[in-house]
C-alpha atoms as a PDB file:
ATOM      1  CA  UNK A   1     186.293 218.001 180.232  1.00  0.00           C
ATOM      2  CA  UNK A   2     184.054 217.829 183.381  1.00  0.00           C
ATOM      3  CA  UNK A   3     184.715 220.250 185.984  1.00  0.00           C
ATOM      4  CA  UNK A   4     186.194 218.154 188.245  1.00  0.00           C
ATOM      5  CA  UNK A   5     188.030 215.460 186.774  1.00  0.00           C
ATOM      6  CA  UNK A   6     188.328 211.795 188.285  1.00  0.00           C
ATOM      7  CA  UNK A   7     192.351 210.678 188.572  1.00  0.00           C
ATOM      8  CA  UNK A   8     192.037 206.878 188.943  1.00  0.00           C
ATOM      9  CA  UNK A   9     195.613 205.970 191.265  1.00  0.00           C
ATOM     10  CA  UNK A  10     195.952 202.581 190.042  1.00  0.00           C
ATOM     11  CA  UNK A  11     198.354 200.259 192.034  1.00  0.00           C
ATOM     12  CA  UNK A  12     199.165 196.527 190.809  1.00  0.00           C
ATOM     13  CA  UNK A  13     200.044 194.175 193.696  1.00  0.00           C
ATOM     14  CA  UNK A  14     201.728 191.052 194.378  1.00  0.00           C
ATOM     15  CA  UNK A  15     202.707 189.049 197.592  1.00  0.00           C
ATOM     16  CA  UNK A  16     204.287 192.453 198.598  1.00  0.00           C
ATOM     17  CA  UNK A  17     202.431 193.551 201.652  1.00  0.00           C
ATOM     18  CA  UNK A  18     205.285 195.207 203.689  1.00  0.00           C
ATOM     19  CA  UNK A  19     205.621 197.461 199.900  1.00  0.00           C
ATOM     20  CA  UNK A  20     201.702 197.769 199.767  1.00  0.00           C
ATOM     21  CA  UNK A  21     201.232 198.859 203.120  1.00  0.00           C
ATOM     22  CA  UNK A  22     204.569 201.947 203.013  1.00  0.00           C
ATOM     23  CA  UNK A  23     202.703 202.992 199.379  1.00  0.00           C
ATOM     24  CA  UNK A  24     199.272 203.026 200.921  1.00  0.00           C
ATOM     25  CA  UNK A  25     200.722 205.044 204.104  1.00  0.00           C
ATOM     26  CA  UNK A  26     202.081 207.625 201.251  1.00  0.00           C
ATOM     27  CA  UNK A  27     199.410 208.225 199.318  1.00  0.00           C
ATOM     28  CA  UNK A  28     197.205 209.039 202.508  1.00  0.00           C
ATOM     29  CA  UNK A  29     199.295 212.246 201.980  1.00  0.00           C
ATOM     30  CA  UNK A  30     199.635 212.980 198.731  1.00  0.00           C
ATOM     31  CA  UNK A  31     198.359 216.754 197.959  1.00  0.00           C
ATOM     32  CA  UNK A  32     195.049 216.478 195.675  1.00  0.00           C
ATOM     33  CA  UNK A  33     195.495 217.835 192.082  1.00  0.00           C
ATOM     34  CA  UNK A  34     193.603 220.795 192.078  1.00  0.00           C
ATOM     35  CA  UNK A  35     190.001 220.687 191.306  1.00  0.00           C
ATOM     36  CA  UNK A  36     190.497 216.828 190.859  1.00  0.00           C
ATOM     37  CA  UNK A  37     188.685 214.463 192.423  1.00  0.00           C
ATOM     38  CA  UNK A  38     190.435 210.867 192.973  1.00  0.00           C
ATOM     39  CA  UNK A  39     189.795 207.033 193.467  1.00  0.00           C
ATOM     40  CA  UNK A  40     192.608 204.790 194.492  1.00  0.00           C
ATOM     41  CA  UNK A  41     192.149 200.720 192.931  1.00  0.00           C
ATOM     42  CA  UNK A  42     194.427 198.022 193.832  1.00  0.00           C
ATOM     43  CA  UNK A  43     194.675 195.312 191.750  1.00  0.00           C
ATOM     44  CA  UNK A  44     196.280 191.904 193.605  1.00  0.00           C
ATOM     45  CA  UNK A  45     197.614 189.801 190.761  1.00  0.00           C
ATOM     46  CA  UNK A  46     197.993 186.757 193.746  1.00  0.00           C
ATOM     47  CA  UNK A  47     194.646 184.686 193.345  1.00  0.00           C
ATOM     48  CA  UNK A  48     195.516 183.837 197.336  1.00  0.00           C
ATOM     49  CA  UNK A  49     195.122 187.765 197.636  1.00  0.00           C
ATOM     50  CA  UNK A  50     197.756 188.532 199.844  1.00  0.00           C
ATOM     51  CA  UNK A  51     196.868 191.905 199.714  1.00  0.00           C
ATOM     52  CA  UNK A  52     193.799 192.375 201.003  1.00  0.00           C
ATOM     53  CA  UNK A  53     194.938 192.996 204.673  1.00  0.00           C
ATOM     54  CA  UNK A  54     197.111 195.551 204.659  1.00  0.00           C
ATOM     55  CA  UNK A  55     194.667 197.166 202.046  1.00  0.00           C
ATOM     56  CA  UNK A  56     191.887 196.887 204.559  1.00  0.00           C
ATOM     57  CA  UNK A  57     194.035 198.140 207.549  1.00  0.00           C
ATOM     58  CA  UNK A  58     196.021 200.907 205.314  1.00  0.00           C
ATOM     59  CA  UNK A  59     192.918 202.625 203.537  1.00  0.00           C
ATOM     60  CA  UNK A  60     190.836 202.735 206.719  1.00  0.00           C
ATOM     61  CA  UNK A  61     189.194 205.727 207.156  1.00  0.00           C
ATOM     62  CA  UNK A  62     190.564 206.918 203.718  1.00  0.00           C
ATOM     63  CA  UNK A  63     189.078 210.283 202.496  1.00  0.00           C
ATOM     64  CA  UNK A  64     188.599 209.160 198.942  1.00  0.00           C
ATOM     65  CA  UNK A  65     187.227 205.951 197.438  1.00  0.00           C
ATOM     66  CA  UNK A  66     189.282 202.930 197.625  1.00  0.00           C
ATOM     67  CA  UNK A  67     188.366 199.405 195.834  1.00  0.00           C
ATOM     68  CA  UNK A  68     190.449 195.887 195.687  1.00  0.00           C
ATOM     69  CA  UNK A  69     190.215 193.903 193.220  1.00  0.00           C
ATOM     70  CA  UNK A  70     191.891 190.449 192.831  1.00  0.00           C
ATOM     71  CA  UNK A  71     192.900 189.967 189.620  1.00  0.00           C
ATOM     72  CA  UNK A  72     193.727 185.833 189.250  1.00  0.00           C
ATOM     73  CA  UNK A  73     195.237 185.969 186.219  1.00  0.00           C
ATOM     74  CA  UNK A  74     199.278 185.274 186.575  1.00  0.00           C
ATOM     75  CA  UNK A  75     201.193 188.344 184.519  1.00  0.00           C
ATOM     76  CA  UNK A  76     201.524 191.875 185.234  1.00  0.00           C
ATOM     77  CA  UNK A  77     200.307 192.747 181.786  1.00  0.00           C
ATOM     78  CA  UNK A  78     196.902 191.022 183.380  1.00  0.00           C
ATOM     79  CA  UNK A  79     196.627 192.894 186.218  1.00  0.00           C
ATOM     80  CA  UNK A  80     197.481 196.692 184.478  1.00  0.00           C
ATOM     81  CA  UNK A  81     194.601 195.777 182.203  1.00  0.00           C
ATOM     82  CA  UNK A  82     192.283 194.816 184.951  1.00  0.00           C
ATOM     83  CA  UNK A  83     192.836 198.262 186.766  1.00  0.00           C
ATOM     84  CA  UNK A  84     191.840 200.168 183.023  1.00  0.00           C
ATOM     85  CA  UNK A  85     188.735 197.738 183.210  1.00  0.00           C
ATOM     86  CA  UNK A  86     187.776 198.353 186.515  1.00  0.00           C
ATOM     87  CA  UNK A  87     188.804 202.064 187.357  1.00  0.00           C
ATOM     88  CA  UNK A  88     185.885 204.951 186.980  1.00  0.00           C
ATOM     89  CA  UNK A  89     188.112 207.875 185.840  1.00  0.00           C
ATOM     90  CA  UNK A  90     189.453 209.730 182.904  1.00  0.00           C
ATOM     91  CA  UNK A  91     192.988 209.817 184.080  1.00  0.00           C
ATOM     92  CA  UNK A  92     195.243 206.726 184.961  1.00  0.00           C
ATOM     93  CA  UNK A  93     198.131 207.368 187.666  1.00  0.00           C
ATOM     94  CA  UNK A  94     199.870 203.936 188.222  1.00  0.00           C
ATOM     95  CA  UNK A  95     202.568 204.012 190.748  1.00  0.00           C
ATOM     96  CA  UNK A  96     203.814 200.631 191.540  1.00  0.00           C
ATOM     97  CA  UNK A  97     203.732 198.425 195.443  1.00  0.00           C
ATOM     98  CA  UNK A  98     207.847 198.594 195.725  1.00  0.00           C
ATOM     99  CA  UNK A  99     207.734 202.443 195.342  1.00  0.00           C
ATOM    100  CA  UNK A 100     206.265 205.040 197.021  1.00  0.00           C
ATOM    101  CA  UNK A 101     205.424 208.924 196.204  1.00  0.00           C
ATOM    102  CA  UNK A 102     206.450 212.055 197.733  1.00  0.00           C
ATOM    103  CA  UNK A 103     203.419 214.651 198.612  1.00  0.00           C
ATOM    104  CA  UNK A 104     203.709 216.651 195.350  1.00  0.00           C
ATOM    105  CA  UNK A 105     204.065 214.081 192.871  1.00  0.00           C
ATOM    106  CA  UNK A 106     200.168 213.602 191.855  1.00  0.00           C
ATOM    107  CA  UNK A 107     199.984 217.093 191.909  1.00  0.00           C
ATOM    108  CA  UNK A 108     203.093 218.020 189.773  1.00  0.00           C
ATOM    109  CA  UNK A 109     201.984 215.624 187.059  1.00  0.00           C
ATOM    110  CA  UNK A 110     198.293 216.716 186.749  1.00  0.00           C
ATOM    111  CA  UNK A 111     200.017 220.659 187.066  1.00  0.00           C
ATOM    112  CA  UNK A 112     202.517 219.308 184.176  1.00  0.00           C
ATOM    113  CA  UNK A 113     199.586 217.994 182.344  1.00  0.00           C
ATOM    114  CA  UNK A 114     197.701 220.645 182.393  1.00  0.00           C
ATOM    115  CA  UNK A 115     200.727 223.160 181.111  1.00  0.00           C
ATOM    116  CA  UNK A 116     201.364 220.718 177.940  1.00  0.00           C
ATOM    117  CA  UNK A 117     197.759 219.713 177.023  1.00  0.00           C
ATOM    118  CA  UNK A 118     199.921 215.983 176.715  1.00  0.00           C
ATOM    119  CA  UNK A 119     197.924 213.004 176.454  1.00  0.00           C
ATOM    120  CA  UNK A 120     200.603 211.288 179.658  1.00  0.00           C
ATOM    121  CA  UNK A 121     203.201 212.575 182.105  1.00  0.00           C
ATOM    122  CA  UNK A 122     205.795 210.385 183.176  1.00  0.00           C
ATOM    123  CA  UNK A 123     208.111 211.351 186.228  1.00  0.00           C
ATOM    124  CA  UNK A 124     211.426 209.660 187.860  1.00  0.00           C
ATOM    125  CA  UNK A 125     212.057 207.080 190.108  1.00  0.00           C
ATOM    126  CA  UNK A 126     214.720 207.103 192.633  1.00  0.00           C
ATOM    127  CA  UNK A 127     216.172 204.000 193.913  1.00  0.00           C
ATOM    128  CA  UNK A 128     215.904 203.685 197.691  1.00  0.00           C
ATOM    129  CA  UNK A 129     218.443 200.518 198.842  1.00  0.00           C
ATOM    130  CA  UNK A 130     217.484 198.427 201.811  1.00  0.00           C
ATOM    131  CA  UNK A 131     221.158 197.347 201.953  1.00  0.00           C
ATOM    132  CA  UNK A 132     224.196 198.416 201.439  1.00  0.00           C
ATOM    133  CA  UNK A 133     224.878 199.169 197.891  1.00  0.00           C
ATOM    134  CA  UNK A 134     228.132 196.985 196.905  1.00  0.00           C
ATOM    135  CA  UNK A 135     230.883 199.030 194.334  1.00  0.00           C
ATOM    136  CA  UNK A 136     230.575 196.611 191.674  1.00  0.00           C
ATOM    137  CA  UNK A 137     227.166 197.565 191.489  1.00  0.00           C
ATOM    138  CA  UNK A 138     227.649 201.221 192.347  1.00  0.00           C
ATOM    139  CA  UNK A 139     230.261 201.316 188.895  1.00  0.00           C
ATOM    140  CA  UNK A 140     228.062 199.471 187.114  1.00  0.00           C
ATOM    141  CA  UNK A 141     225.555 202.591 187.172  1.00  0.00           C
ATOM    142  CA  UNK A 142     222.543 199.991 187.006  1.00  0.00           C
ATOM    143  CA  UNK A 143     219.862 201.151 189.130  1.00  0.00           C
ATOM    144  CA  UNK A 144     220.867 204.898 187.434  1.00  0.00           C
ATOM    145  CA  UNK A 145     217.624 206.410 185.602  1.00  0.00           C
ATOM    146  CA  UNK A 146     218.052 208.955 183.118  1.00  0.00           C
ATOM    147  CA  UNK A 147     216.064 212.410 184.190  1.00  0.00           C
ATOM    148  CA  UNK A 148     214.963 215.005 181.833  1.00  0.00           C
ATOM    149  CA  UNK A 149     213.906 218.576 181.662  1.00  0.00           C
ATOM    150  CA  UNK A 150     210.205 218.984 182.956  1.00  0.00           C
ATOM    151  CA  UNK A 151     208.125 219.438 179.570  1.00  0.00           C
ATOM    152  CA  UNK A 152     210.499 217.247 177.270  1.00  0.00           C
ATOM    153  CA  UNK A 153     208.625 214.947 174.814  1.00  0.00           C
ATOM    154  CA  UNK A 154     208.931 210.761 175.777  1.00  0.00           C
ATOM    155  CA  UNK A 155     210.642 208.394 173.364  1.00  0.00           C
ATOM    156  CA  UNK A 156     209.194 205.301 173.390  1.00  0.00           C
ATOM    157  CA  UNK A 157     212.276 204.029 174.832  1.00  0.00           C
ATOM    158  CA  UNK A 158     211.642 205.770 178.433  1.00  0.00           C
ATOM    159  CA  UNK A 159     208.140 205.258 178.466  1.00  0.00           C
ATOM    160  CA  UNK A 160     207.512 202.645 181.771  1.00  0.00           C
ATOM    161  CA  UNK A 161     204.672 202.464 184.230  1.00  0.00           C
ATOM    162  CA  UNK A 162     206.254 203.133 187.338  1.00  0.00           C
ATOM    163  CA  UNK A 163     205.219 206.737 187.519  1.00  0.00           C
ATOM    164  CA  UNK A 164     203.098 207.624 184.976  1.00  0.00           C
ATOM    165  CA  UNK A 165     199.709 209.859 184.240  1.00  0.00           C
ATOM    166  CA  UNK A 166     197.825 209.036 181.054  1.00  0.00           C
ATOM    167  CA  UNK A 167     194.017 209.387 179.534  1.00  0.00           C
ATOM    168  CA  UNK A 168     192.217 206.016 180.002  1.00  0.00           C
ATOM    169  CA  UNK A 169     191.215 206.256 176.560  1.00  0.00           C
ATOM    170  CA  UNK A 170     194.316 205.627 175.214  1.00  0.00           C
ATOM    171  CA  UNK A 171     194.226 201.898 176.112  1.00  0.00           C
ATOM    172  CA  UNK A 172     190.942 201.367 173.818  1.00  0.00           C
ATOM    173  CA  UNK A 173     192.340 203.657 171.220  1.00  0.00           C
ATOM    174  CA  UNK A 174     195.713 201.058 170.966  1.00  0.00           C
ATOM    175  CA  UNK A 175     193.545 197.582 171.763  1.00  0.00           C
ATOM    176  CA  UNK A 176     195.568 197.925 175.833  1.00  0.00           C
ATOM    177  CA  UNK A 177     198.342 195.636 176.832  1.00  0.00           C
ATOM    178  CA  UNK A 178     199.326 192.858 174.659  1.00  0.00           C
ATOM    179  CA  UNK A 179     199.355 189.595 176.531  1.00  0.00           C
ATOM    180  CA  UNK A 180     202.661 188.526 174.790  1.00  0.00           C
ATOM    181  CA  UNK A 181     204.509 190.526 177.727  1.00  0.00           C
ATOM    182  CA  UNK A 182     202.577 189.521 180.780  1.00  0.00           C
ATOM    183  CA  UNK A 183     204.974 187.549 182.283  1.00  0.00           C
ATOM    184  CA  UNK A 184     208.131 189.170 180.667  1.00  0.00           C
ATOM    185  CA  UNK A 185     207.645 192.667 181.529  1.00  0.00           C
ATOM    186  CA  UNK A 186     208.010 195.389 178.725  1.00  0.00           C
ATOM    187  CA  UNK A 187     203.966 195.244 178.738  1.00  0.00           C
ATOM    188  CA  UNK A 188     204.426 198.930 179.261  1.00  0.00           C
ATOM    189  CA  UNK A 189     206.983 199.707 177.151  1.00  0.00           C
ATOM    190  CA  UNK A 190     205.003 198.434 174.119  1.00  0.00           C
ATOM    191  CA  UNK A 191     201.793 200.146 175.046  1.00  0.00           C
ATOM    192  CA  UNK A 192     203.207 203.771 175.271  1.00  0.00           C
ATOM    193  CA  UNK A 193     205.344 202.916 172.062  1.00  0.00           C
ATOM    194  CA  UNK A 194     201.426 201.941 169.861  1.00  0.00           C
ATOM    195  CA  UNK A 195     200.173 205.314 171.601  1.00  0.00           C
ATOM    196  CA  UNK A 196     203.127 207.535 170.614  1.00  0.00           C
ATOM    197  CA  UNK A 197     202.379 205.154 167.163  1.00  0.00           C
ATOM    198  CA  UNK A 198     198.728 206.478 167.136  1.00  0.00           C
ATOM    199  CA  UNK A 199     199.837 210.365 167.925  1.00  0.00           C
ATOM    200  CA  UNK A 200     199.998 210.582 171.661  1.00  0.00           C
ATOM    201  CA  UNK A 201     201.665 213.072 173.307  1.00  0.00           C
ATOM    202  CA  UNK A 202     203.713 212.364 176.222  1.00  0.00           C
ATOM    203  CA  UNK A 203     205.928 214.325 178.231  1.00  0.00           C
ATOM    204  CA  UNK A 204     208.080 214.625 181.378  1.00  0.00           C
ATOM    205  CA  UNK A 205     207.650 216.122 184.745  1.00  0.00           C
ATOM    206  CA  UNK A 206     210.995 216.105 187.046  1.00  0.00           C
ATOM    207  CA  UNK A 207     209.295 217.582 190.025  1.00  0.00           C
ATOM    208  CA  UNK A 208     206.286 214.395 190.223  1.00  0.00           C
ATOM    209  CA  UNK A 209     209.000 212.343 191.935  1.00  0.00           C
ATOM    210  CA  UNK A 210     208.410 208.766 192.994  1.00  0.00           C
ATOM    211  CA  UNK A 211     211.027 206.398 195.344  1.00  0.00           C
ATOM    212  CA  UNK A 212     211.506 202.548 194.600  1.00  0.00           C
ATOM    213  CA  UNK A 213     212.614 200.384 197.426  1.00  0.00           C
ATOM    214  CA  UNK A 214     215.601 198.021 196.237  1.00  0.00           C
ATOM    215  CA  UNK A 215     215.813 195.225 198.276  1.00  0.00           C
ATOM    216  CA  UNK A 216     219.396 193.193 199.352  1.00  0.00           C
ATOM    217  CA  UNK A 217     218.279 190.267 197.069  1.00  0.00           C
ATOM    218  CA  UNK A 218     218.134 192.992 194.248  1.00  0.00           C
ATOM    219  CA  UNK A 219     221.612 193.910 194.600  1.00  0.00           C
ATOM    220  CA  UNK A 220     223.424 190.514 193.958  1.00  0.00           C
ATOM    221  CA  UNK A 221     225.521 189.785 190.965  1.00  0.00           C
ATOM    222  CA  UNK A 222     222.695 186.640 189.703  1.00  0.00           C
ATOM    223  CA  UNK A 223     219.722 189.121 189.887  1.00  0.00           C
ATOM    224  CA  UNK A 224     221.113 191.831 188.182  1.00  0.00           C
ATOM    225  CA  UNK A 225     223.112 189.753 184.919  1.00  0.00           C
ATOM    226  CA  UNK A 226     219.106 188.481 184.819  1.00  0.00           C
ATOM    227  CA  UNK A 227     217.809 191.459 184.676  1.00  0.00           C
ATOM    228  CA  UNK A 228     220.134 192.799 181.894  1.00  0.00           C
ATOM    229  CA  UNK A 229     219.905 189.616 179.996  1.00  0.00           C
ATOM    230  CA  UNK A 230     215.843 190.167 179.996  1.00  0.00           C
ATOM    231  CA  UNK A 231     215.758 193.617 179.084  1.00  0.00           C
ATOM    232  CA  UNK A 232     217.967 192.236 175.818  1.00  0.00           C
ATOM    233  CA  UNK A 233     215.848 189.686 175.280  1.00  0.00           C
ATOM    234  CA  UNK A 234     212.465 192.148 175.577  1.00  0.00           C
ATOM    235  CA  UNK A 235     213.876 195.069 173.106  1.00  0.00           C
ATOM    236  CA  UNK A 236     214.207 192.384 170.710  1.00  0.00           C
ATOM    237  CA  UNK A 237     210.953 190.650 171.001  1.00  0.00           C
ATOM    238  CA  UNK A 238     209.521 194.589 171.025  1.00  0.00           C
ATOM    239  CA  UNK A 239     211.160 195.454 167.843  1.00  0.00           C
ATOM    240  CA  UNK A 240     209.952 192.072 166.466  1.00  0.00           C
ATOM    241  CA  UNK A 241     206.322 192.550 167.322  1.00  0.00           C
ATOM    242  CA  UNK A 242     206.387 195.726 164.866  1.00  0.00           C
ATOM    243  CA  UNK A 243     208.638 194.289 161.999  1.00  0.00           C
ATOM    244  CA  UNK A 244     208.379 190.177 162.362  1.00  0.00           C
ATOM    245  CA  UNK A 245     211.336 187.930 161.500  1.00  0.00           C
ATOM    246  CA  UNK A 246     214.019 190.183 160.051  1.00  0.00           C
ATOM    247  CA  UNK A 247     214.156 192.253 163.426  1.00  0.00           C
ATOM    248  CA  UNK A 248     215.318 188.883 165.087  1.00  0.00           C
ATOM    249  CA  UNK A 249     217.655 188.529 162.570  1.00  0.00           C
ATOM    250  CA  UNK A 250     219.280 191.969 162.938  1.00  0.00           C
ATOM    251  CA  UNK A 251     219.303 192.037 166.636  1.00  0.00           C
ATOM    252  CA  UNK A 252     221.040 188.138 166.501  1.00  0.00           C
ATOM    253  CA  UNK A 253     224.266 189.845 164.387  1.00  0.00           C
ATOM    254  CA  UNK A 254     223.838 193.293 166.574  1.00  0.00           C
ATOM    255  CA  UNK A 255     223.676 191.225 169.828  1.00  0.00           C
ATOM    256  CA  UNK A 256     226.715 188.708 168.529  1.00  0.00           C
ATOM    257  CA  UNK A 257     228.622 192.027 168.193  1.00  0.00           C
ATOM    258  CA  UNK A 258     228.128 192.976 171.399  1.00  0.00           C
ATOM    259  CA  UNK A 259     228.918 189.527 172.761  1.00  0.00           C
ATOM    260  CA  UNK A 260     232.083 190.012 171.010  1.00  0.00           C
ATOM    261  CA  UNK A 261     233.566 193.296 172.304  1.00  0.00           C
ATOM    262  CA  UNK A 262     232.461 192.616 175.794  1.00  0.00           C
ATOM    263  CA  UNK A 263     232.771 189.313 176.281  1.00  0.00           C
ATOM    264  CA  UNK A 264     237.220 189.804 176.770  1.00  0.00           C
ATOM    265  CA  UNK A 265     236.044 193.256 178.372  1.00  0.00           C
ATOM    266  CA  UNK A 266     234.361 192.230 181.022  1.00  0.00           C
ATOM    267  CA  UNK A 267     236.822 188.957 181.102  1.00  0.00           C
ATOM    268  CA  UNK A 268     239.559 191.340 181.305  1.00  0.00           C
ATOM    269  CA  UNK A 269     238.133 193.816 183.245  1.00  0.00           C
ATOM    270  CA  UNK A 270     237.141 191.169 186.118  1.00  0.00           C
ATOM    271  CA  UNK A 271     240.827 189.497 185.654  1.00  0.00           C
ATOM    272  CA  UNK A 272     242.513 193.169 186.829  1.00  0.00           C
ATOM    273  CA  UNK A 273     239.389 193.752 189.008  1.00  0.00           C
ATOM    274  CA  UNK A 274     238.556 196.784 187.361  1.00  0.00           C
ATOM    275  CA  UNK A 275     235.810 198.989 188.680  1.00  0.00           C
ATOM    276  CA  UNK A 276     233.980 198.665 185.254  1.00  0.00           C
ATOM    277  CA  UNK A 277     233.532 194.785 185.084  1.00  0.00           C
ATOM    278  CA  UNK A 278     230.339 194.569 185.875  1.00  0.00           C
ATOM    279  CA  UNK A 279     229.329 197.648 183.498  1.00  0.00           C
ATOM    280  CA  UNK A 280     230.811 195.113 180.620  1.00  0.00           C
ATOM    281  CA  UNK A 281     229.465 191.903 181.656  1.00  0.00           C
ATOM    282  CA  UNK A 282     225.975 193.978 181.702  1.00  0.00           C
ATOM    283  CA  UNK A 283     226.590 194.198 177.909  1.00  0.00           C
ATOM    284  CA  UNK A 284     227.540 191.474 177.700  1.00  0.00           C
ATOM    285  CA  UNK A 285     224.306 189.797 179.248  1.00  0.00           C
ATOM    286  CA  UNK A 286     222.318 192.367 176.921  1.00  0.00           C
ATOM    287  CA  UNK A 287     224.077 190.904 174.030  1.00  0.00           C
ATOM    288  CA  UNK A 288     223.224 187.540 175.091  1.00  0.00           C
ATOM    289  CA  UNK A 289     219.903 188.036 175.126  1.00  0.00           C
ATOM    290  CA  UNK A 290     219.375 190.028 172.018  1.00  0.00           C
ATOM    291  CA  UNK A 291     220.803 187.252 170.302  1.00  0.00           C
ATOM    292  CA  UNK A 292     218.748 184.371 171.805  1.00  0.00           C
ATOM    293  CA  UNK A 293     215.593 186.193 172.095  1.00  0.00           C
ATOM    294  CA  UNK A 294     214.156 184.402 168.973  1.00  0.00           C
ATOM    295  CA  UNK A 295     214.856 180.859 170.234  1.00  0.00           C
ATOM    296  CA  UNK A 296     215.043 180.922 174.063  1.00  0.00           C
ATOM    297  CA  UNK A 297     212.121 180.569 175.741  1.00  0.00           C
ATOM    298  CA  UNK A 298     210.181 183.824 177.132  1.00  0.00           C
ATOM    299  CA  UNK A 299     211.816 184.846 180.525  1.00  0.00           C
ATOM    300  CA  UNK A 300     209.011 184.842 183.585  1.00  0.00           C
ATOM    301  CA  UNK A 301     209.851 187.836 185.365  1.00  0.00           C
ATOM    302  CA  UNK A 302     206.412 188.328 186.584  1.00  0.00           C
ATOM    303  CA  UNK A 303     203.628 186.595 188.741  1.00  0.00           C
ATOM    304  CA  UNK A 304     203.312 182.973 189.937  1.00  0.00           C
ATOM    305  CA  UNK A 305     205.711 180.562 189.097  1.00  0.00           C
ATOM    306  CA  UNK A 306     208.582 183.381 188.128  1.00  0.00           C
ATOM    307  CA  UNK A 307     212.088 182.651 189.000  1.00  0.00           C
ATOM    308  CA  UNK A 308     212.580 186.148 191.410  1.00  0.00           C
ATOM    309  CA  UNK A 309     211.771 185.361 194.993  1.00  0.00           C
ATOM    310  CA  UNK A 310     207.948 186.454 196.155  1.00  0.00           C
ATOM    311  CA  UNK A 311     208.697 189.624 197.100  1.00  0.00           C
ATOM    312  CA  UNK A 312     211.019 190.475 193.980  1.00  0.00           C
ATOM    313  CA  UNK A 313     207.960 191.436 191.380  1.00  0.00           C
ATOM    314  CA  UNK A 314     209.876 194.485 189.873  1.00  0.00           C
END
């Protein structure tokens, strides 16, 4: 390994400059991983590249090099490759344009990197709200991330992009991010999963901790059941991509038993106004979309021309 390796901060952007501008105002401060050089690359996934202003106003006078790129085509999984393609180091840190990191973090996960010889380093994301959080939501334990022990190993299941430090090379080793999720989300999911495939080693750092701004349109009953619904729909489609047909099959009668032991829940739960109806009709949504995920069409969750508002990428 060179002396002083090159930690490529890799941001992917879109129509989110309020978010772009509080991330780049962050990293300004971030403490430098010892004997680490770094690059920062922002990759705007909006062909009208919405974020090249507050790029050019946040990185001026920026004491490291700082590149934007405008990635024009519409997916996420698109735009994660392009910042692979285009960045110069060894070492991928991608930190999303809705979050933002506090001083330590780049330094905690190179530091936790270092201490496990691990091929990535994931670390948590808080939820910051913008509004006030309503109770349903609060019981519903939704925006609730699990945490670990600083050195446990990653199951594929908790692998996600959002704070993450991996070697560049995995993404040639595994053939990068498969296109099928570009729009859906889960890209990332399904890349870490092929690299733990192909031996990777990841683990976790609880100190390399990262915030994630939740905005008022985030915290309504529509976005959420949406959100739950897609992240049934995606572990299905993920499960298929390694085993074909038969894993839509069992996740149909897995998901239709779901359906049917929270479906009078969550009617019951709402009829008394119980504190856990949303936590049921969650299921419930999850359910749905395990079962339809072979014959619905592909939810667009990401870029131009999904359903979320502009500023609702994540």
């Amino acid at each position: 390994m060179p002396d002083h390796p090159l930690i490529s901060i890799c941001v992917c952007t879109f129509r989110r400059p309020e978010g772009l501008a509080r991330l780049l105002a962050h990293l300004r401060d971030i403490e430098r991983p010892s004997g680490c050089d770094l690059e920062l690359l922002v990759v705007d996934n909006d062909a009208g590249a919405s974020g090249r202003e507050p790029f050019e106003v946040g990185t001026r006078d920026w004491a490291w090099p700082a590149r934007y790129i405008v990635e024009p085509r519409s997916g996420v999984g698109f735009a994660r490759t392009r910042c692979i393609e285009e960045a110069r180091g060894e070492w991928i840190a991608y930190i999303d344009d809705d979050e933002w990191p506090e001083a330590g973090w780049l330094a905690a996960l190179w530091e936790a990197r270092l201490a496990s010889a691990a091929d990535g380093v994931f670390g948590p994301v808080l939820a910051s709200f913008e509004a006030s959080l309503p109770d349903w939501l609060a019981h519903s334990g939704f925006y609730e991330r699990q945490r670990h022990p600083t050195g446990q190993k990653m199951h594929w299941s908790n692998c996600a992009s959002g704070n993450v430090l991996f070697r560049r090379q995995l993404f040639f080793d595994v053939g990068g991010f498969d296109p099928a999720f570009s729009q859906s989300g889960s890209e990332d999911t399904d890349f870490f999963w092929r690299c733990l495939e192909r031996g990777a080693n990841f683990v976790w750092c609880d100190e390399a901790v990262a915030h994630e701004g939740v905005p008022a349109q985030r915290l309504t009953r529509a976005y959420v059941s949406r959100r739950a619904y897609i992240a049934g729909q995606n572990y299905t489609r993920l499960h298929a991509h390694r085993r074909g047909w038969p894993a839509y099959v069992h996740f149909f009668l897995r998901g239709l038993v779901i359906v049917a032991l929270y479906g009078p829940l969550a009617w019951g739960a709402r009829l008394l106004q119980h504190p856990a109806t949303f936590r049921y009709e969650g299921k419930l949504q999850g359910g749905l979309g395990k079962m339809l995920a072979a014959w619905a069409p592909v939810s667009r969750e990401y870029g131009a021309g999904s359903s979320q508002p502009p500023d609702s990428r994540g």
